[in-house]
Protein backbone atom coordinates (compact mmCIF):
# COMPACT_ATOMS: atom_id res chain seq x y z
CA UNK A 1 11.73 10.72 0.13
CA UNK A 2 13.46 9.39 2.74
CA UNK A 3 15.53 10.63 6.41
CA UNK A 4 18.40 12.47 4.86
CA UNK A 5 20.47 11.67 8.41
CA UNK A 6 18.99 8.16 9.39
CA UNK A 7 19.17 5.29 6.82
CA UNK A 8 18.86 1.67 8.15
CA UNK A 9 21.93 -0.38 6.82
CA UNK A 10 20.77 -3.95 8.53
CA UNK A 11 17.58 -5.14 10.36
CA UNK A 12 18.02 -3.26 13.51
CA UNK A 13 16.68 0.12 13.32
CA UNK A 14 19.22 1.58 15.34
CA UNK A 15 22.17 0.28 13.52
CA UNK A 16 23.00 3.61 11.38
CA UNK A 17 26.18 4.35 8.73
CA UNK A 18 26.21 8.03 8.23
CA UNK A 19 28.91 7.22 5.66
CA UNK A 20 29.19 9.22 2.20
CA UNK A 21 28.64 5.96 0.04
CA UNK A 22 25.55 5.05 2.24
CA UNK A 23 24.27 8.46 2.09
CA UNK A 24 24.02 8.45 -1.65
CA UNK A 25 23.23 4.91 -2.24
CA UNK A 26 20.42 5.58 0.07
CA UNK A 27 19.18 9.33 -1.40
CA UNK A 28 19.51 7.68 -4.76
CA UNK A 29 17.34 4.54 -4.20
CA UNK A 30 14.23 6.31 -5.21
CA UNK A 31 15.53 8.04 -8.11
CA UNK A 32 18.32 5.33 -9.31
CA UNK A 33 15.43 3.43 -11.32
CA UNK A 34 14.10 6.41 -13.47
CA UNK A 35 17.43 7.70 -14.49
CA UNK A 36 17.67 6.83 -17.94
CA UNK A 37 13.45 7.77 -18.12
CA UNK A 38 13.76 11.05 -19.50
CA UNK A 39 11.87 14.31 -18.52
CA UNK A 40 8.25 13.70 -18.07
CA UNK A 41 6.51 16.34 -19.91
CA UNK A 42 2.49 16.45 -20.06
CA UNK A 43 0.98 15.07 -23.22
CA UNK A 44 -2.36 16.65 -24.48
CA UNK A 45 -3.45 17.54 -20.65
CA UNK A 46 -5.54 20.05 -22.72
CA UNK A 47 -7.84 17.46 -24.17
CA UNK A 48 -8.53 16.35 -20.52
CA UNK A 49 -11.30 17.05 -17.69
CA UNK A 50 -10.26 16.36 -14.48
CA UNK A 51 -12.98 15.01 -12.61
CA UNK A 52 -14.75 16.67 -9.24
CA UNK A 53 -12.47 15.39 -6.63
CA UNK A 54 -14.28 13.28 -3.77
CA UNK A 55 -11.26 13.40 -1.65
CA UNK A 56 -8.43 15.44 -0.81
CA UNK A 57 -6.12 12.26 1.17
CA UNK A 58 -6.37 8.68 0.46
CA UNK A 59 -5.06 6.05 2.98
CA UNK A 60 -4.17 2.77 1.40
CA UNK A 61 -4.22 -0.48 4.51
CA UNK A 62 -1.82 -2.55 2.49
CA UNK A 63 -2.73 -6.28 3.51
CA UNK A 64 0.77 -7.34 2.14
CA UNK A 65 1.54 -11.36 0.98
CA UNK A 66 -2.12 -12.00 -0.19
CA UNK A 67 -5.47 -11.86 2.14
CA UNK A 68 -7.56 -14.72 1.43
CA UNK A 69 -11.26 -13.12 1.41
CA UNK A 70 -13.04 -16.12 2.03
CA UNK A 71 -11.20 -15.89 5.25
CA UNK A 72 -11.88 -12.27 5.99
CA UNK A 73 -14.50 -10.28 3.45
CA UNK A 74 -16.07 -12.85 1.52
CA UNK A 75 -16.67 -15.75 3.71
CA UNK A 76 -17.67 -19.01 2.38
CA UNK A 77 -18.57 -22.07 3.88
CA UNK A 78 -17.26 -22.66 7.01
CA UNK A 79 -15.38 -26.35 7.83
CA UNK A 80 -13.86 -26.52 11.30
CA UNK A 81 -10.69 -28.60 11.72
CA UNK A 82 -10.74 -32.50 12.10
CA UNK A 83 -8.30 -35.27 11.04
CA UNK A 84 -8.75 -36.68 7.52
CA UNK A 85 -11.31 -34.30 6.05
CA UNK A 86 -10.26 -34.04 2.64
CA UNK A 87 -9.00 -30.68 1.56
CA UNK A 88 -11.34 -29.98 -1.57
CA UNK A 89 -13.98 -29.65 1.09
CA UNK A 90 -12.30 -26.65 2.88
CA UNK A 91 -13.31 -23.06 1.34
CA UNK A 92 -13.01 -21.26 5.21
CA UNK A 93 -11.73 -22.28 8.08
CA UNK A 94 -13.53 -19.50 9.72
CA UNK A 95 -17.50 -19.32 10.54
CA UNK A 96 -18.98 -16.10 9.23
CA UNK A 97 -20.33 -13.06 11.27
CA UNK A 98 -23.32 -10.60 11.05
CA UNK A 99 -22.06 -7.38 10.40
CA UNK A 100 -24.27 -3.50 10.58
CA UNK A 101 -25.30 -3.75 7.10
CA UNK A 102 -27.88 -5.95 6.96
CA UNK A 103 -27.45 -9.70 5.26
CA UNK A 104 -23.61 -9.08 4.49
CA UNK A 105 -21.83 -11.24 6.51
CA UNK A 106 -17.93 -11.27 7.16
CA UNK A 107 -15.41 -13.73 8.89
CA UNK A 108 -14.86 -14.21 12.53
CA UNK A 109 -11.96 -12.10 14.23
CA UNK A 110 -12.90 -8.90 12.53
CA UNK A 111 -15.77 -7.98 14.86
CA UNK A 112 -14.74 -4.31 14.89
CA UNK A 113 -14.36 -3.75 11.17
CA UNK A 114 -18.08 -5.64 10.86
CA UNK A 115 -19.81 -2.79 13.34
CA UNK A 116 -18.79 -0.31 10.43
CA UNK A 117 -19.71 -2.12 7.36
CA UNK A 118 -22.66 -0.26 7.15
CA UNK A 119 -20.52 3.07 6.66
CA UNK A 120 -18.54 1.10 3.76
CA UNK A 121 -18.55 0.07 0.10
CA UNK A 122 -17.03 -3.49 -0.10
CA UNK A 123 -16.30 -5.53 -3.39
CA UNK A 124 -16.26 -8.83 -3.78
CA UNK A 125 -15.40 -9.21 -7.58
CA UNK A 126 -11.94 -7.77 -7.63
CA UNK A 127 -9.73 -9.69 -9.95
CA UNK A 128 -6.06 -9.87 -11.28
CA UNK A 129 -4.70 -11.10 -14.05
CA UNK A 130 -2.81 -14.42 -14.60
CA UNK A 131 0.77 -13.07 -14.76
CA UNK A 132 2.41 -16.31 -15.87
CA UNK A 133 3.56 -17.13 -12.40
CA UNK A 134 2.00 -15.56 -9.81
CA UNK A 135 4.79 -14.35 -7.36
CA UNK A 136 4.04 -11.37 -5.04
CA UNK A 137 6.09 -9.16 -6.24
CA UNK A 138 4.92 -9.03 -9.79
CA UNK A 139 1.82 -8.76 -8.42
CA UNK A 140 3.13 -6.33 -6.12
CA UNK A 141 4.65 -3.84 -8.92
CA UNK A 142 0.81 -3.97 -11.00
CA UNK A 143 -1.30 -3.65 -8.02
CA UNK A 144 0.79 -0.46 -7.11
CA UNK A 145 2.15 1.15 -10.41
CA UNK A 146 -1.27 -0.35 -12.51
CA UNK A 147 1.78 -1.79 -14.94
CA UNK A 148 2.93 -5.18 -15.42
CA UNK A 149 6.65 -5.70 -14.71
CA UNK A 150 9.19 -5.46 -16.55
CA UNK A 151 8.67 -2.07 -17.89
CA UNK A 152 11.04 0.18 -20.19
CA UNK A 153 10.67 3.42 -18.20
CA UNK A 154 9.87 3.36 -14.20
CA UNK A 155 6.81 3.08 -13.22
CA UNK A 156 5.47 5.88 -10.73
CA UNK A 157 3.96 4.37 -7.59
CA UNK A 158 -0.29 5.21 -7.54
CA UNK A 159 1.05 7.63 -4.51
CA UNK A 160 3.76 9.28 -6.78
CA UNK A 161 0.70 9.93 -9.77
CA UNK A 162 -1.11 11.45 -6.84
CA UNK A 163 2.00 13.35 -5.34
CA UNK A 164 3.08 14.67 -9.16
CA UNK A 165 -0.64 15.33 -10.47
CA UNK A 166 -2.36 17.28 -7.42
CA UNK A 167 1.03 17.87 -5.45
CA UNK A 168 1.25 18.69 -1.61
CA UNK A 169 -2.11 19.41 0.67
CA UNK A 170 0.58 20.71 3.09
CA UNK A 171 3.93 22.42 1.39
CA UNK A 172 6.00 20.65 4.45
CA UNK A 173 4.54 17.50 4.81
CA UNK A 174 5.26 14.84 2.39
CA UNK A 175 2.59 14.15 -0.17
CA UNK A 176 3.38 10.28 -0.48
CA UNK A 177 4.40 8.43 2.84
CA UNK A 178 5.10 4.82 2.97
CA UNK A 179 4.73 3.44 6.53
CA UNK A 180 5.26 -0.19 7.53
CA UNK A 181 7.45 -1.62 5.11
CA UNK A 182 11.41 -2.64 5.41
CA UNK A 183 13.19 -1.90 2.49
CA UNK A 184 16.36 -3.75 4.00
CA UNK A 185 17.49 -6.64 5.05
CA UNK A 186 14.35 -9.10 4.06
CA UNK A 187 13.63 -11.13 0.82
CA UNK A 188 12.48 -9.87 -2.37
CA UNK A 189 13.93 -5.92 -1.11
CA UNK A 190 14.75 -5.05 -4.44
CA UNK A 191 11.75 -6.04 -6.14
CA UNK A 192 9.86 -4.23 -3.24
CA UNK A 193 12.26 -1.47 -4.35
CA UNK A 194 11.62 -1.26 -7.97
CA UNK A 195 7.65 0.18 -7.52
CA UNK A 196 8.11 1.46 -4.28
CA UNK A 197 9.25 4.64 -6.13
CA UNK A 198 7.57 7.66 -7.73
CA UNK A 199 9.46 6.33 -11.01
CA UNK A 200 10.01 8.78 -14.04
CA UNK A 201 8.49 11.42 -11.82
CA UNK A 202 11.51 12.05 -10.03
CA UNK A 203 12.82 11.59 -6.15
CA UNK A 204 10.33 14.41 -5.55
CA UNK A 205 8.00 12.61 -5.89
CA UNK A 206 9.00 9.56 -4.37
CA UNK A 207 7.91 8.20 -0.70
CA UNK A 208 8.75 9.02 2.64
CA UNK A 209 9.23 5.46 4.16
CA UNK A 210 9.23 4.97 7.83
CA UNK A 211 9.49 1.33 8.53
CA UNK A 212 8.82 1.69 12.36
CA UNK A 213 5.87 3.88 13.11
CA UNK A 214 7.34 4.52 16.91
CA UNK A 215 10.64 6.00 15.25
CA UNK A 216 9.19 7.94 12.84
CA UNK A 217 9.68 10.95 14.73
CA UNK A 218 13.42 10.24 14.88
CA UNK A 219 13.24 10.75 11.26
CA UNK A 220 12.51 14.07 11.03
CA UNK A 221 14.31 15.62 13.91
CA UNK A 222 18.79 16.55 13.73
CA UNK A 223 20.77 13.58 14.93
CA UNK A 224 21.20 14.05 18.92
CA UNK A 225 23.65 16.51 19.93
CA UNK A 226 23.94 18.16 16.91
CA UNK A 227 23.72 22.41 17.32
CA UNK A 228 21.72 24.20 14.48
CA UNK A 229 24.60 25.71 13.21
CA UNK A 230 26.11 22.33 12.67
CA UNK A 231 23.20 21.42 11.19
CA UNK A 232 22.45 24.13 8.53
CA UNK A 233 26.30 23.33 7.52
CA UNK A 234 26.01 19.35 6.92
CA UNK A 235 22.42 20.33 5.13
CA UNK A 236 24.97 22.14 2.66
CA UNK A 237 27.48 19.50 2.49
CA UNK A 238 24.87 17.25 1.57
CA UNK A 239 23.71 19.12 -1.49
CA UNK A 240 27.68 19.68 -2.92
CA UNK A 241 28.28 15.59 -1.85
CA UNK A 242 24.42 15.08 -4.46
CA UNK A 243 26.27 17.63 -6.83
CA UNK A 244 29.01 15.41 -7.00
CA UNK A 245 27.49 12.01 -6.88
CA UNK A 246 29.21 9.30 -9.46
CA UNK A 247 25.44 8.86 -10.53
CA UNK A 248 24.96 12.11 -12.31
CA UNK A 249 26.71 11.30 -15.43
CA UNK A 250 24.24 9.16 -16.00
CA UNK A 251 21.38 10.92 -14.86
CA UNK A 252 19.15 13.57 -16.74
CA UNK A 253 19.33 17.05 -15.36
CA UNK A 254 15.56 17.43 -14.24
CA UNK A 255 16.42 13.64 -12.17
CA UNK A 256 18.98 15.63 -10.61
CA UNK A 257 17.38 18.69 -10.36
CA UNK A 258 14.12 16.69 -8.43
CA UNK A 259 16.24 14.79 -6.43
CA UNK A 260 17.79 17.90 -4.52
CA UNK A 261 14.01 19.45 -4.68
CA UNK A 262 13.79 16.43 -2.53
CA UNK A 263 16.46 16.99 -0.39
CA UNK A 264 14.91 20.46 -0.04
CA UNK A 265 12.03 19.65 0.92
CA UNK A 266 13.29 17.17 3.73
CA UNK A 267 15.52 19.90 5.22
CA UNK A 268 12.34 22.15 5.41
CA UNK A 269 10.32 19.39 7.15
CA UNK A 270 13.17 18.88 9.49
CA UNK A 271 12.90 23.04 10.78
CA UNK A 272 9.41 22.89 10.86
CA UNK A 273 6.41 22.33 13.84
CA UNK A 274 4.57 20.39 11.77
CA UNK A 275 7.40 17.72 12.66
CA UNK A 276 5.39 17.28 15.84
CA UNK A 277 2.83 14.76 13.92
CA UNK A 278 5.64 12.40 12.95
CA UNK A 279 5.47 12.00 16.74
CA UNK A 280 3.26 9.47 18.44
CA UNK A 281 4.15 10.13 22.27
CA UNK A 282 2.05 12.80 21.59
CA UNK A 283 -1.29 11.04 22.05
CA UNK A 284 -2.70 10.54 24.92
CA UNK A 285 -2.21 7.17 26.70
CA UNK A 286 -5.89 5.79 26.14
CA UNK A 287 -5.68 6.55 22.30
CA UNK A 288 -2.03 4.22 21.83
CA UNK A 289 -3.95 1.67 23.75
CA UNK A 290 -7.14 2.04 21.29
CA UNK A 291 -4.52 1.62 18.38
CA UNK A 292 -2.47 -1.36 20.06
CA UNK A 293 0.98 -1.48 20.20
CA UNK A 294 1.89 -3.72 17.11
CA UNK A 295 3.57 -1.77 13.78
CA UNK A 296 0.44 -2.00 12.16
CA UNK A 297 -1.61 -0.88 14.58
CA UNK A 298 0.55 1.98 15.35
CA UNK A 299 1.16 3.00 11.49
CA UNK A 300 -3.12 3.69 11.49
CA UNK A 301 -2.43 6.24 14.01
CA UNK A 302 0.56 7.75 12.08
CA UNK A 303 -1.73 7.52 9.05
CA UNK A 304 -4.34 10.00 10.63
CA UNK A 305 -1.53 12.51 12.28
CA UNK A 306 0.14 12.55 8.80
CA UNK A 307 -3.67 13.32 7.33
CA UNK A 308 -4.29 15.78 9.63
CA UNK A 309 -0.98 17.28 9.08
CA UNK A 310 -1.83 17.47 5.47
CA UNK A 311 -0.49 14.12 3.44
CA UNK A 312 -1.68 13.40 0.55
CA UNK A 313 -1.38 9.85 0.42
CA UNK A 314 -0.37 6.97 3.02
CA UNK A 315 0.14 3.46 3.20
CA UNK A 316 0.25 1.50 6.00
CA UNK A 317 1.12 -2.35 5.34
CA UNK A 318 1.22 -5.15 7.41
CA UNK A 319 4.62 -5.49 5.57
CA UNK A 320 5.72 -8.42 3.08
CA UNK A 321 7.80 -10.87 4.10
CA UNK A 322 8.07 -14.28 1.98
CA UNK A 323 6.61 -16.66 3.85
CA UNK A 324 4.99 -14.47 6.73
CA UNK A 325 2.17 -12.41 8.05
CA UNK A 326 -1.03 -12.38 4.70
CA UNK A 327 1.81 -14.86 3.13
CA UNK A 328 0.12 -18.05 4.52
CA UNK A 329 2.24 -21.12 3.07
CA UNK A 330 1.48 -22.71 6.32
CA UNK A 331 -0.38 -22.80 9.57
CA UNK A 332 -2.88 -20.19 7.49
CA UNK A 333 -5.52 -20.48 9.91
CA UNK A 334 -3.53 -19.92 13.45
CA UNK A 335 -1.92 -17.06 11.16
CA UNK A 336 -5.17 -15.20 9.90
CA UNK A 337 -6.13 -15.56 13.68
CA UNK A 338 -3.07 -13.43 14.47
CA UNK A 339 -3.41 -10.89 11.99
CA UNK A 340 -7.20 -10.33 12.70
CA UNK A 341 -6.02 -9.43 15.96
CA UNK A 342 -3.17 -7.16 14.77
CA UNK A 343 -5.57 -5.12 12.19
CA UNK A 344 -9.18 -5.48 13.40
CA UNK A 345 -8.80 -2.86 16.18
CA UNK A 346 -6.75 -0.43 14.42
CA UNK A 347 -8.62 -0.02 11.26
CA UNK A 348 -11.80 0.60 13.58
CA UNK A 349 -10.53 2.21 15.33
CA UNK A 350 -8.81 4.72 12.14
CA UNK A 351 -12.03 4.72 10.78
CA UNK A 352 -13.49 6.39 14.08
CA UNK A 353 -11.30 8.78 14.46
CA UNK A 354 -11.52 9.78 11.15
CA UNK A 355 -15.52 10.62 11.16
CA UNK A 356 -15.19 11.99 14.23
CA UNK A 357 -12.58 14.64 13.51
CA UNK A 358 -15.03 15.36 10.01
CA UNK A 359 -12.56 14.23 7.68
CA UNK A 360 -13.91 11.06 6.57
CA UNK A 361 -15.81 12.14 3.77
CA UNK A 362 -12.88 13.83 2.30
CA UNK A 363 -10.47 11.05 2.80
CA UNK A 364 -10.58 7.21 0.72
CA UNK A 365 -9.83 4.49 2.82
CA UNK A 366 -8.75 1.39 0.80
CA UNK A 367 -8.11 -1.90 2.19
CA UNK A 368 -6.87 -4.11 -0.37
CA UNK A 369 -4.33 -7.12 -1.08
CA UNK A 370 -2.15 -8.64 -4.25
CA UNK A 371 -4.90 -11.48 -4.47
CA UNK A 372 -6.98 -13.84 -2.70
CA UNK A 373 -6.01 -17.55 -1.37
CA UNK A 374 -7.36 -20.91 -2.25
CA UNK A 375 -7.41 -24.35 -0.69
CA UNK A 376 -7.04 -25.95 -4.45
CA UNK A 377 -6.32 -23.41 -6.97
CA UNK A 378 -2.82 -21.85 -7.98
CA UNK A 379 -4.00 -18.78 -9.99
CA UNK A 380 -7.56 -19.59 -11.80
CA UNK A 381 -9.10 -22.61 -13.02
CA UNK A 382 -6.36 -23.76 -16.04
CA UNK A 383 -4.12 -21.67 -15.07
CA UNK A 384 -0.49 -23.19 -15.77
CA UNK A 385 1.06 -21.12 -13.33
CA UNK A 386 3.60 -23.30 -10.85
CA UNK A 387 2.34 -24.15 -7.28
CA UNK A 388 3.89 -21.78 -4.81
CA UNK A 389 1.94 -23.81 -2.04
CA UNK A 390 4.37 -25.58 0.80
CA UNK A 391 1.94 -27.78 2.46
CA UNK A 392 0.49 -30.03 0.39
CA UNK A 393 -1.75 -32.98 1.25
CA UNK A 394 -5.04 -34.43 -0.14
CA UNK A 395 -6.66 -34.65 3.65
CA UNK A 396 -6.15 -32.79 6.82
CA UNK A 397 -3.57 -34.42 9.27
CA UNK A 398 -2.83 -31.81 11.38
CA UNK A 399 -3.47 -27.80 11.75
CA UNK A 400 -0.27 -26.86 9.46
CA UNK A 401 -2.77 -28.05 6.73
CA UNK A 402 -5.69 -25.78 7.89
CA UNK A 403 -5.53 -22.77 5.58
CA UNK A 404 -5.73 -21.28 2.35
CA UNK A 405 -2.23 -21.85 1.07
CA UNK A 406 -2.64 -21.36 -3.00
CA UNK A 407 -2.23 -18.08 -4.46
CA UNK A 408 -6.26 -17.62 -6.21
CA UNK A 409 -6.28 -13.94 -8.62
CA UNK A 410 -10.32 -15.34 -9.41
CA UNK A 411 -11.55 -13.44 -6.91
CA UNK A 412 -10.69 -11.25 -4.16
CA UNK A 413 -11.94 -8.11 -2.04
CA UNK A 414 -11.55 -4.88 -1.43
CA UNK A 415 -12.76 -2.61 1.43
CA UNK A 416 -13.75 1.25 0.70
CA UNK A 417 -14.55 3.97 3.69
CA UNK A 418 -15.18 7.57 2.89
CA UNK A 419 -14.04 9.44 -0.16
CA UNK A 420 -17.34 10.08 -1.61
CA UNK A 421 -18.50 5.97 -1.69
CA UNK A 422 -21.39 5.02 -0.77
CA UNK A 423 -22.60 4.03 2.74
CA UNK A 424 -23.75 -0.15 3.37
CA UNK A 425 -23.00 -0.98 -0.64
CA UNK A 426 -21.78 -4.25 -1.85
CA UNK A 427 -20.20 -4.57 -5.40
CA UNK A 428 -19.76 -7.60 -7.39
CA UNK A 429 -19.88 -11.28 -5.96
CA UNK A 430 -17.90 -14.49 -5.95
CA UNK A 431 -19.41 -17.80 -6.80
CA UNK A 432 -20.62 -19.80 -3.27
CA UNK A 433 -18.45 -23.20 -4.33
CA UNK A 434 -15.24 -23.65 -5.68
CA UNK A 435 -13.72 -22.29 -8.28
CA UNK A 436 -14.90 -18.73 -6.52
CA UNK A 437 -14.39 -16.86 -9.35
CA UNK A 438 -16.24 -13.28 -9.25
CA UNK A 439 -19.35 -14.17 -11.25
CA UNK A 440 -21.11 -10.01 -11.38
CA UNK A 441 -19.23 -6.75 -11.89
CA UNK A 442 -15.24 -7.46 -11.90
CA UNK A 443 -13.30 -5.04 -11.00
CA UNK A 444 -9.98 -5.15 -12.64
CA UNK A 445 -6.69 -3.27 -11.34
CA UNK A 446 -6.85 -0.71 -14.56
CA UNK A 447 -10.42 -0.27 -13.10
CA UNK A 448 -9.98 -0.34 -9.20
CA UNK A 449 -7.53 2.14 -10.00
CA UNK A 450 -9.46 4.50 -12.29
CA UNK A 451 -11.90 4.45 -9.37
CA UNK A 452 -8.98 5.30 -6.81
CA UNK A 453 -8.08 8.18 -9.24
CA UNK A 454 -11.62 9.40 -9.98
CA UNK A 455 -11.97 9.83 -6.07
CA UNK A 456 -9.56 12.04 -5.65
CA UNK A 457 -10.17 14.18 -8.61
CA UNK A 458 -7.60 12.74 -11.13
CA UNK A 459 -9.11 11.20 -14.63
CA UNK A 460 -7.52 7.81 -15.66
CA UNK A 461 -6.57 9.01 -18.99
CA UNK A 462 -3.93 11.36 -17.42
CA UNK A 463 -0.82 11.06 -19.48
CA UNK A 464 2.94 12.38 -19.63
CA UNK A 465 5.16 11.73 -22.25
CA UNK A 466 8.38 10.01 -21.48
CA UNK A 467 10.89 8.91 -23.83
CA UNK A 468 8.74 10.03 -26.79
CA UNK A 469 5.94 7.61 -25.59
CA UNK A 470 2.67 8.19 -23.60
CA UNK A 471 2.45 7.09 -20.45
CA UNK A 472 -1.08 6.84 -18.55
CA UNK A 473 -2.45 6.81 -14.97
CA UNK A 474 -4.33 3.76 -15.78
CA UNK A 475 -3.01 1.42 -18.26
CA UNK A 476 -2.98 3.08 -21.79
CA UNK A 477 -5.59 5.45 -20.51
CA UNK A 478 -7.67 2.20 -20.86
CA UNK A 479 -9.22 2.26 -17.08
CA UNK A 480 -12.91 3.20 -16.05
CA UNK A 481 -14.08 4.48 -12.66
CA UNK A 482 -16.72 1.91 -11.05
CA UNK A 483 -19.33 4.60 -10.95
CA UNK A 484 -21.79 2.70 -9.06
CA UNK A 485 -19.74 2.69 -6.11
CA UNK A 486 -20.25 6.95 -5.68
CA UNK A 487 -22.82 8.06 -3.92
């Protein structure tokens, strides 16, 4: 769901065309892709029993372009920089620190995150599949949707299952809200696009994206200047310019119909005082210093207005760019230093504020990425996937070199806090030398997910029908909760 009044037509912010083609090219982005899906209609939900939900909100820290975990969770040996040391030796290029749970160790820079490991479940066997060629933003789609790309119906986002199967905590707060993440103007938008969507579900159902945390309460506010009357009136307009749209010949009548549900629902938001926790100059000075003032760090503190206000799920990413930020083709190790900085604070820092306020048990924290990073190893060991890596060089000459630049899916970690998870609990393990392949308890996506959905009180084998075929939370209903990982 996105601001019915404000859509970004170029990479500044500010830049806005309130045109009619832009407004419906924009209201239909989420919806466009399940058009031709058909009416989702539940399938045997009978047969089904929905498990005890752990959680009521789940925030997903979106470590977007691939975080290398034996640079962050999962630290291997460590080989500092120096001229001609051949690369096959490098499998860190960070030493590892003592964290509160005792004999788990994680990388240097993320000395805030460590002091609350002991409050955390953290796995160190997830694992993706070998996709043929591992680009981001097939990777991208299955992390997020649980479905490989390309599919015959839309995939639902894992926030759109959530928004569709236990609908709003809060009537006027959006259930799904994307924060973080341009959907104009970079590389790879429309592929960013096609899962970034609640799919067959309907625009409903679909996000509400706020690429700059500071401006998000912009978005739910009248432009500037505008009386209510005016308002009310171009609210109307709106909803005969969606009855009208050149798209609705070729879209079903419940697309339609959830699409100005949508609309609806935005107008509602826009009237309401629960507005006020889109709005960040409401904190007090010491707490947007706590947070930092980076777009990560600042989308954390959205994240826990927008749970206290009542979302059902958010996720904050560090955004994807190709070739930036968790994407380290290059300079990986000055990089990772950078984003350590940018997310080490703020996640604490979340974390905190969550406990404190008593709503950490009942809210999943997830940090997670596409896949891990390798010095060596494009995908896994015989893999014939093509080398995305830039730098490539069979010594170190100079710091460009220093850094996991290979896309590795052997291996990777993810971070759980709250949400009915255990407390100091490590899952699974990765091998100490190259290839560092999880060698106890993978965790696949179809899995990681199950356990997601199990969390918050969804079973895995949910299903819908859509265009006479089942479609499932978790991969043909195929995916099992990590049950270990509950306390």
């Amino acid at each position: 769901m996105n601001d019915p009044f404000h859509f970004p037509n170029s990479l500044d912010p500010r830049e806005r065309i309130q045109t009619r083609r832009t407004f419906l090219k924009a209201l239909s982005a989420s919806s466009l892709a399940a058009a031709m899906s058909g009416v989702p209609r539940a399938f045997a939900e009978e047969e089904l029993v929905q498990p005890p939900a752990k959680a009521d909100c789940c925030i997903l820290l979106w470590m977007a372009g691939g975080m290398a975990a034996p640079e962050t969770f999962d630290p291997k040996a460590y080989l500092p920089f120096e001229k001609g040391v051949p690369v096959e030796k490098v499998l860190s290029t960070f030493p590892s620190i003592n964290t509160s749970l005792d004999g788990v160790k994680i990388s240097k820079g993320l000395e805030e995150i460590a002091k609350l490991m002991g409050r955390a479940t953290l796995i160190r066997s997830h694992v993706q599949p070998d996709l043929g060629s591992i680009l981001h933003s097939r990777h991208q789609y299955h992390w997020h949707t649980g479905y490989v790309p390309p599919q015959t119906v839309a995939a639902p986002h894992i926030g759109a299952w959530m928004a569709r199967a236990l609908g709003p905590r809060n009537p006027v707060i959006p259930a799904f809200v994307n924060i973080g993440q341009r959907l104009e103007g970079i590389g790879e938008s429309e592929e960013l696009k096609a899962f970034t969507t609640a799919g067959f579900f309907g625009a409903e159902f679909g996000p509400f994206n706020l690429p700059y945390p500071d401006e998000a309460a912009r978005s739910v506010r009248p432009p500037e200047g505008m009386d209510p009357g005016r308002f009310a009136n171009r609210y109307k307009l709106y909803r005969r310019l969606v009855d009208s749209s050149p798209n609705r010949d070729f879209m079903s009548d419940y697309q339609q119909e959830s699409m100005l549900r949508s609309l609806e629902n935005a107008h509602r938001l826009l009237g309401s005082k629960e507005k006020d926790a889109f709005d960040l100059t409401k904190e007090p000075k010491d707490v947007l210093e706590a947070y930092g003032d980076g777009r990560f760090g600042r989308g954390c503190l959205l994240a826990r207005r927008l749970a206290e206000a009542g979302a059902r799920f958010i996720e904050v990413t560090t955004e994807y760019i190709p070739f930036i930020h968790w994407d380290t083709h290059e300079n990986g190790h000055e990089t990772v230093v950078k984003l350590k900085q940018e997310i080490d604070r703020p996640i604490a820092r979340l974390i905190r504020d969550l406990e404190e306020r008593k709503m950490l048990d009942r809210t999943l924290v997830v940090i997670a990425s596409e896949f891990s990073r390798d010095m060596m190893i494009e995908g896994v060991p015989g893999s014939e996937a093509k080398d995305q890596a830039r730098v490539k060089s069979d010594t170190l000459e100079n710091m460009t070199h220093y850094g996991l630049h290979r896309h590795f899916t052997g291996g990777s970690s993810v971070v759980m806090f709250g949400g009915g998870v255990k407390k100091g609990h490590v899952h699974g393990a990765t091998a100490d030398e190259r290839p560092l392949v999880a060698v106890k308890d993978p965790v696949s996506i179809t899995d990681l997910h199950a356990t997601i959905f199990t969390a918050m009180g969804i079973s895995p084998k949910s299903v819908y029908e859509i265009e006479k075929r089942p479609f499932y939370a978790t991969e043909d209903g195929k995916g099992k909760a990590v049950s270990s990982i509950f306390a």
